[in-house]
N, C-alpha and C. Protein backbone atom coordinates (compact mmCIF):
# COMPACT_ATOMS: atom_id res chain seq x y z
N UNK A 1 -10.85 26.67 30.89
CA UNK A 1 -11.60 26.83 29.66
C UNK A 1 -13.00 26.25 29.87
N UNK A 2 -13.83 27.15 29.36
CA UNK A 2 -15.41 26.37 29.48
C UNK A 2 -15.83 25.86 28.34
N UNK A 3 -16.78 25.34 28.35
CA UNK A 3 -17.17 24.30 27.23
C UNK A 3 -17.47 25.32 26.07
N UNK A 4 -17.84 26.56 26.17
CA UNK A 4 -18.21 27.39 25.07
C UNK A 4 -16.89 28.04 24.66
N UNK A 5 -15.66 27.83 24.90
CA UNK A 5 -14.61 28.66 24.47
C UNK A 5 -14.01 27.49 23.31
N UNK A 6 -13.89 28.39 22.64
CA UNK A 6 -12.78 27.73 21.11
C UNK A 6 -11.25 27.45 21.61
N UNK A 7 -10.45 26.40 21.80
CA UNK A 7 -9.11 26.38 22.16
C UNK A 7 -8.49 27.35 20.79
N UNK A 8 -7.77 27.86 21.13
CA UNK A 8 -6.84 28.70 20.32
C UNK A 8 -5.44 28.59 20.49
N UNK A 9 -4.46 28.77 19.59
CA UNK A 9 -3.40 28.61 19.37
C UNK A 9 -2.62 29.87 19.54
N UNK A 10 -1.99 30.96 20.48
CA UNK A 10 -1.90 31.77 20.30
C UNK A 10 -0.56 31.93 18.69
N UNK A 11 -1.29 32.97 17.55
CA UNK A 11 -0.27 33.61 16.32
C UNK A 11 0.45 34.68 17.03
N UNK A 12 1.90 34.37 16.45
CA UNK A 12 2.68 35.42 16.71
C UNK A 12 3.14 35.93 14.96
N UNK A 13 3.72 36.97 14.51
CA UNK A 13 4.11 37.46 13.40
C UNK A 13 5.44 36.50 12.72
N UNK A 14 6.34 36.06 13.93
CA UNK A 14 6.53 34.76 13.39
C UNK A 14 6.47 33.40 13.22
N UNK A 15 5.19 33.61 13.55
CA UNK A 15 4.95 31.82 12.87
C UNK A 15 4.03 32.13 11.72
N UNK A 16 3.89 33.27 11.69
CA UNK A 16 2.76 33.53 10.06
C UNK A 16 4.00 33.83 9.02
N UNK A 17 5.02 34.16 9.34
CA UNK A 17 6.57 34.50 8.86
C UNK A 17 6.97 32.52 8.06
N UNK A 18 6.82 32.09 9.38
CA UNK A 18 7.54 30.71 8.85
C UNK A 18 6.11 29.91 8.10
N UNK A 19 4.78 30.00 8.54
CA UNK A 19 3.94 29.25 7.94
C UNK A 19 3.93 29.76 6.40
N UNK A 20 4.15 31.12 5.89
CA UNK A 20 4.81 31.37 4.48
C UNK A 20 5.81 30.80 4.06
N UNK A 21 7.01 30.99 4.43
CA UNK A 21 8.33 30.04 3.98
C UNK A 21 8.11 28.59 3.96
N UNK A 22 7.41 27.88 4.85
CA UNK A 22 6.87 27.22 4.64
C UNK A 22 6.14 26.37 3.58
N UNK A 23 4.92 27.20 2.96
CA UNK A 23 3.98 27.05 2.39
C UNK A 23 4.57 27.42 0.67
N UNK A 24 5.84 28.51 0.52
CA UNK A 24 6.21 28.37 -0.63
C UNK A 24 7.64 27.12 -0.46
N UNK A 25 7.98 26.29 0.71
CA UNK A 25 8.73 25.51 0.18
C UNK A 25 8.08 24.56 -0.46
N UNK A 26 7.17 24.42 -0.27
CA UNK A 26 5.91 23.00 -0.04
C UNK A 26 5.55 23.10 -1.82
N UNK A 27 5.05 24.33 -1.96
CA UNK A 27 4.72 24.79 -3.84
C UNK A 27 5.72 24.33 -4.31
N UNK A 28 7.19 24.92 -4.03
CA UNK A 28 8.15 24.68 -5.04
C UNK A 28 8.62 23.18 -5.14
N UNK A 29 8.71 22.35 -4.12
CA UNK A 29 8.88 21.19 -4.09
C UNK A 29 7.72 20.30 -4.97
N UNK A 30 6.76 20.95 -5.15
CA UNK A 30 5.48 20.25 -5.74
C UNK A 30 4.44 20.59 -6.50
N UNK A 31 5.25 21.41 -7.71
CA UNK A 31 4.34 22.03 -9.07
C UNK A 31 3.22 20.86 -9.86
N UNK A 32 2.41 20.82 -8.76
CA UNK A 32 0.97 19.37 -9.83
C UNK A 32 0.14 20.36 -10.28
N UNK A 33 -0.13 21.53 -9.97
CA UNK A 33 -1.37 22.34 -10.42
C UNK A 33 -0.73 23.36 -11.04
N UNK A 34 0.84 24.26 -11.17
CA UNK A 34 1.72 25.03 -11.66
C UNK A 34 2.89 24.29 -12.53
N UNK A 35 3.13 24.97 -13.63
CA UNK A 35 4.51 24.46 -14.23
C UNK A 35 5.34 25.05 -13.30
N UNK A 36 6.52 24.78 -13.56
CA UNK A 36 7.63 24.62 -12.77
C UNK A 36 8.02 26.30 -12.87
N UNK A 37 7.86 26.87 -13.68
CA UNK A 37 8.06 28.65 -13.62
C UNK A 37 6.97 29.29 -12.77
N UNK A 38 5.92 28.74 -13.04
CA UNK A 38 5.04 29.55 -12.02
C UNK A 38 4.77 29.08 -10.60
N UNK A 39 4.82 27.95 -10.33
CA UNK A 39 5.50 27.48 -8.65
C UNK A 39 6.59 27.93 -7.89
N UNK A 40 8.06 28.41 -9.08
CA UNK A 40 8.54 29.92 -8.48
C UNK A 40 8.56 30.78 -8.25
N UNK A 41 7.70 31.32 -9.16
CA UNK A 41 6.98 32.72 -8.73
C UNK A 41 5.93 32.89 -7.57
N UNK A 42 5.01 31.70 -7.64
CA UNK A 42 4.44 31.71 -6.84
C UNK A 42 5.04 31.75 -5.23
N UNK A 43 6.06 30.77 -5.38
CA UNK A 43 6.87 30.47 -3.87
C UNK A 43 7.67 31.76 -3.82
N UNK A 44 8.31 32.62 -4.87
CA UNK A 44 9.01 33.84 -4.20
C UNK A 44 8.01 34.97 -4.32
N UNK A 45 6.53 34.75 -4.53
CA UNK A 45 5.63 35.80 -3.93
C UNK A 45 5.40 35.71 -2.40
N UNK A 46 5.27 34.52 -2.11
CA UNK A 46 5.44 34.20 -0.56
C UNK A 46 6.15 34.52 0.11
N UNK A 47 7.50 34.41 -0.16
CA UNK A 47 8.82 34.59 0.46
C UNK A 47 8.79 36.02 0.43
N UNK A 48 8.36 36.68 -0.72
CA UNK A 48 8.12 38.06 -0.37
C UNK A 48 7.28 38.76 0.61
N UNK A 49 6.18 37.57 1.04
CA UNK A 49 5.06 38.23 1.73
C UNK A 49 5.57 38.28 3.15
N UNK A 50 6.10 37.22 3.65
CA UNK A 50 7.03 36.78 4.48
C UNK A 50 7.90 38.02 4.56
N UNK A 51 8.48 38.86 3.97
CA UNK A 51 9.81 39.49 4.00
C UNK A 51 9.01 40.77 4.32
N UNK A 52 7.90 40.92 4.06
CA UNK A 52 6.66 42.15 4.19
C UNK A 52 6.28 41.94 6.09
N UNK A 53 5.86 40.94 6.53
CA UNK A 53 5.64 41.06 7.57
C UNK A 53 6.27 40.97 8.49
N UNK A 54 7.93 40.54 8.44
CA UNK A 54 8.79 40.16 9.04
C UNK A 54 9.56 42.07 9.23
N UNK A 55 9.45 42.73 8.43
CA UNK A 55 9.64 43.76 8.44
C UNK A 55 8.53 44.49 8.75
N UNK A 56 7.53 44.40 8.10
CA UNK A 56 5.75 45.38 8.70
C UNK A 56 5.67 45.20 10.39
N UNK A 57 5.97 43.71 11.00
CA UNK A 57 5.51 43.36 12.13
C UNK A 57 6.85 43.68 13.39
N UNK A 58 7.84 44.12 12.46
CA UNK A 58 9.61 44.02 13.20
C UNK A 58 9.60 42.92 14.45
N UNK A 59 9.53 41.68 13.54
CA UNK A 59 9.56 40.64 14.01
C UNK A 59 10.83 40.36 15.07
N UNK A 60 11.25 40.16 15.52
CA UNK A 60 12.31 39.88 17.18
C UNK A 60 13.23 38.65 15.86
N UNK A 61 14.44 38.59 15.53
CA UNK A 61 15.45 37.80 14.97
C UNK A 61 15.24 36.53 15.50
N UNK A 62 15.90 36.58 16.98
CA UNK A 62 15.54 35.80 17.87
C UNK A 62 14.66 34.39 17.66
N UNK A 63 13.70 35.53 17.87
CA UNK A 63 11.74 34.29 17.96
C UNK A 63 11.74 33.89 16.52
N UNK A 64 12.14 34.76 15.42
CA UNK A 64 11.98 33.55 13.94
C UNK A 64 12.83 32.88 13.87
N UNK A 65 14.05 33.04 14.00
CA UNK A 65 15.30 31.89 14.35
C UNK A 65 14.44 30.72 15.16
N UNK A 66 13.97 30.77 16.54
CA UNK A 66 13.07 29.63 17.40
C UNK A 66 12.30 28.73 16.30
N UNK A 67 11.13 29.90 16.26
CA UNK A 67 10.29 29.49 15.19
C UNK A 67 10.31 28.83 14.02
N UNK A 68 11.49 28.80 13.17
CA UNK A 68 12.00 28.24 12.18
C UNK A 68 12.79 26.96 12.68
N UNK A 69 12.93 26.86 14.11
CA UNK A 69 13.87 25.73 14.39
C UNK A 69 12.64 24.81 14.66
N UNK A 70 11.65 25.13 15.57
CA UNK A 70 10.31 24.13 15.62
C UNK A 70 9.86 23.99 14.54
N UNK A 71 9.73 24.44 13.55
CA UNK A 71 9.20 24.23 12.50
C UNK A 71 9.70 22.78 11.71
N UNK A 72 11.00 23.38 11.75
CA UNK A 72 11.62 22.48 11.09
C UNK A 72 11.37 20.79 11.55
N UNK A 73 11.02 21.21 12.86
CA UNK A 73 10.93 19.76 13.94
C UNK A 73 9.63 19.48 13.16
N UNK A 74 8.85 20.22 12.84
CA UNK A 74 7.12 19.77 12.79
C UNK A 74 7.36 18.89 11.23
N UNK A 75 7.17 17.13 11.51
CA UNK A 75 7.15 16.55 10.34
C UNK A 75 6.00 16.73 9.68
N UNK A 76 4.57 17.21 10.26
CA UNK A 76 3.58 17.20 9.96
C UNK A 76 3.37 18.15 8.41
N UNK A 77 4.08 19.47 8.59
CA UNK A 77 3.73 19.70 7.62
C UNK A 77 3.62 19.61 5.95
N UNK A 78 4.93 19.01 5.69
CA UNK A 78 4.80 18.30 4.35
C UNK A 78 3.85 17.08 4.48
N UNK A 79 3.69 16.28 4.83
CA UNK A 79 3.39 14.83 4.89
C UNK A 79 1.53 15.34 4.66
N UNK A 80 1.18 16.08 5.61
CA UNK A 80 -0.29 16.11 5.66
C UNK A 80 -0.17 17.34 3.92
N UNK A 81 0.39 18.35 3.79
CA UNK A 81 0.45 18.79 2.04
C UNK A 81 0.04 17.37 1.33
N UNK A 82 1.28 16.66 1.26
CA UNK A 82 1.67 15.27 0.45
C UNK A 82 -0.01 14.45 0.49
N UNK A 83 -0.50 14.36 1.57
CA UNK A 83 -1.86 13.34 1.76
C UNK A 83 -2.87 13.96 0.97
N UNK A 84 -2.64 15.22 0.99
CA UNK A 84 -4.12 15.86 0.18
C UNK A 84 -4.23 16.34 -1.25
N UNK A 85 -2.95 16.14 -1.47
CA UNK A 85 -2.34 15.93 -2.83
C UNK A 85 -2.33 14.25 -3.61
N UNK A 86 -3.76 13.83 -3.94
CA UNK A 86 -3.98 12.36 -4.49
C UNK A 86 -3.00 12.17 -5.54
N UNK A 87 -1.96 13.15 -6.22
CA UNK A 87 -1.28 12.83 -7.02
C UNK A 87 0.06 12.03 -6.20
N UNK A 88 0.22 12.44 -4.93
CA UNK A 88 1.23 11.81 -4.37
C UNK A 88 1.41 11.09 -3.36
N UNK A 89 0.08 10.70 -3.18
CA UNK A 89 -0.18 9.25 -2.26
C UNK A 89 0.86 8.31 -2.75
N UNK A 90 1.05 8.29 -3.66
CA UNK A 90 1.45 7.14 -4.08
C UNK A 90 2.95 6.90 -3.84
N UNK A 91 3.54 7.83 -3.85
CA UNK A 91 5.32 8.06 -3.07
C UNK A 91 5.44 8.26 -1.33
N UNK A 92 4.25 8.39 -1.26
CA UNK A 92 4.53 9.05 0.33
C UNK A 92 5.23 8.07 1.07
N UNK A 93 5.42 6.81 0.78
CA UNK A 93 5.89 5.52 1.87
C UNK A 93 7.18 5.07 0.70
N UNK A 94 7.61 5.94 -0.51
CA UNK A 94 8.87 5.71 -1.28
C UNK A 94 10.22 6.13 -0.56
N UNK A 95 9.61 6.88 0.35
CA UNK A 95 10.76 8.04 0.82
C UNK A 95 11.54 7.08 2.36
């Protein structure tokens, strides 16, 4: 890599699959800006979008099964949600 290249992460269709499932578990667990009806909707618009590309992209079973298993490993992603959410600094070290 030379100094002018951007490191990149290579996206596959499923990790944009799980970064949705993801991203509506994260809503539903944490309606501060939605009441609690529309943080479901919101999270099963996701899950729908998810179900759109997982089928649009004929994602491999396989690799989202993987994908969903690293994921699951990645503590990062609630915790850094939780930090940027000033409403819940305040539990983050309750748990």
């Amino acid at each position: 890599m030379t100094m002018t290249e951007t490191p990149r992460i290579a996206q596959t269709p499923a990790q944009a699959v799980v970064f949705l499932e993801t991203l509506a578990g994260i809503v539903e667990k944490s309606p501060v800006t939605y009441s609690t009806t529309a943080a479901a909707d919101l999270a099963a618009h996701l899950r729908g979008m998810a179900d759109a590309v997982t089928t649009d992209a004929h994602v491999n079973p396989a690799e989202l099964a993987t994908t969903r298993q690293y994921a699951a490993l990645d503590w990062q992603n609630e915790t850094i949600a939780v930090l940027f959410a000033a409403e819940h600094r305040t539990t983050l070290h309750a748990h």
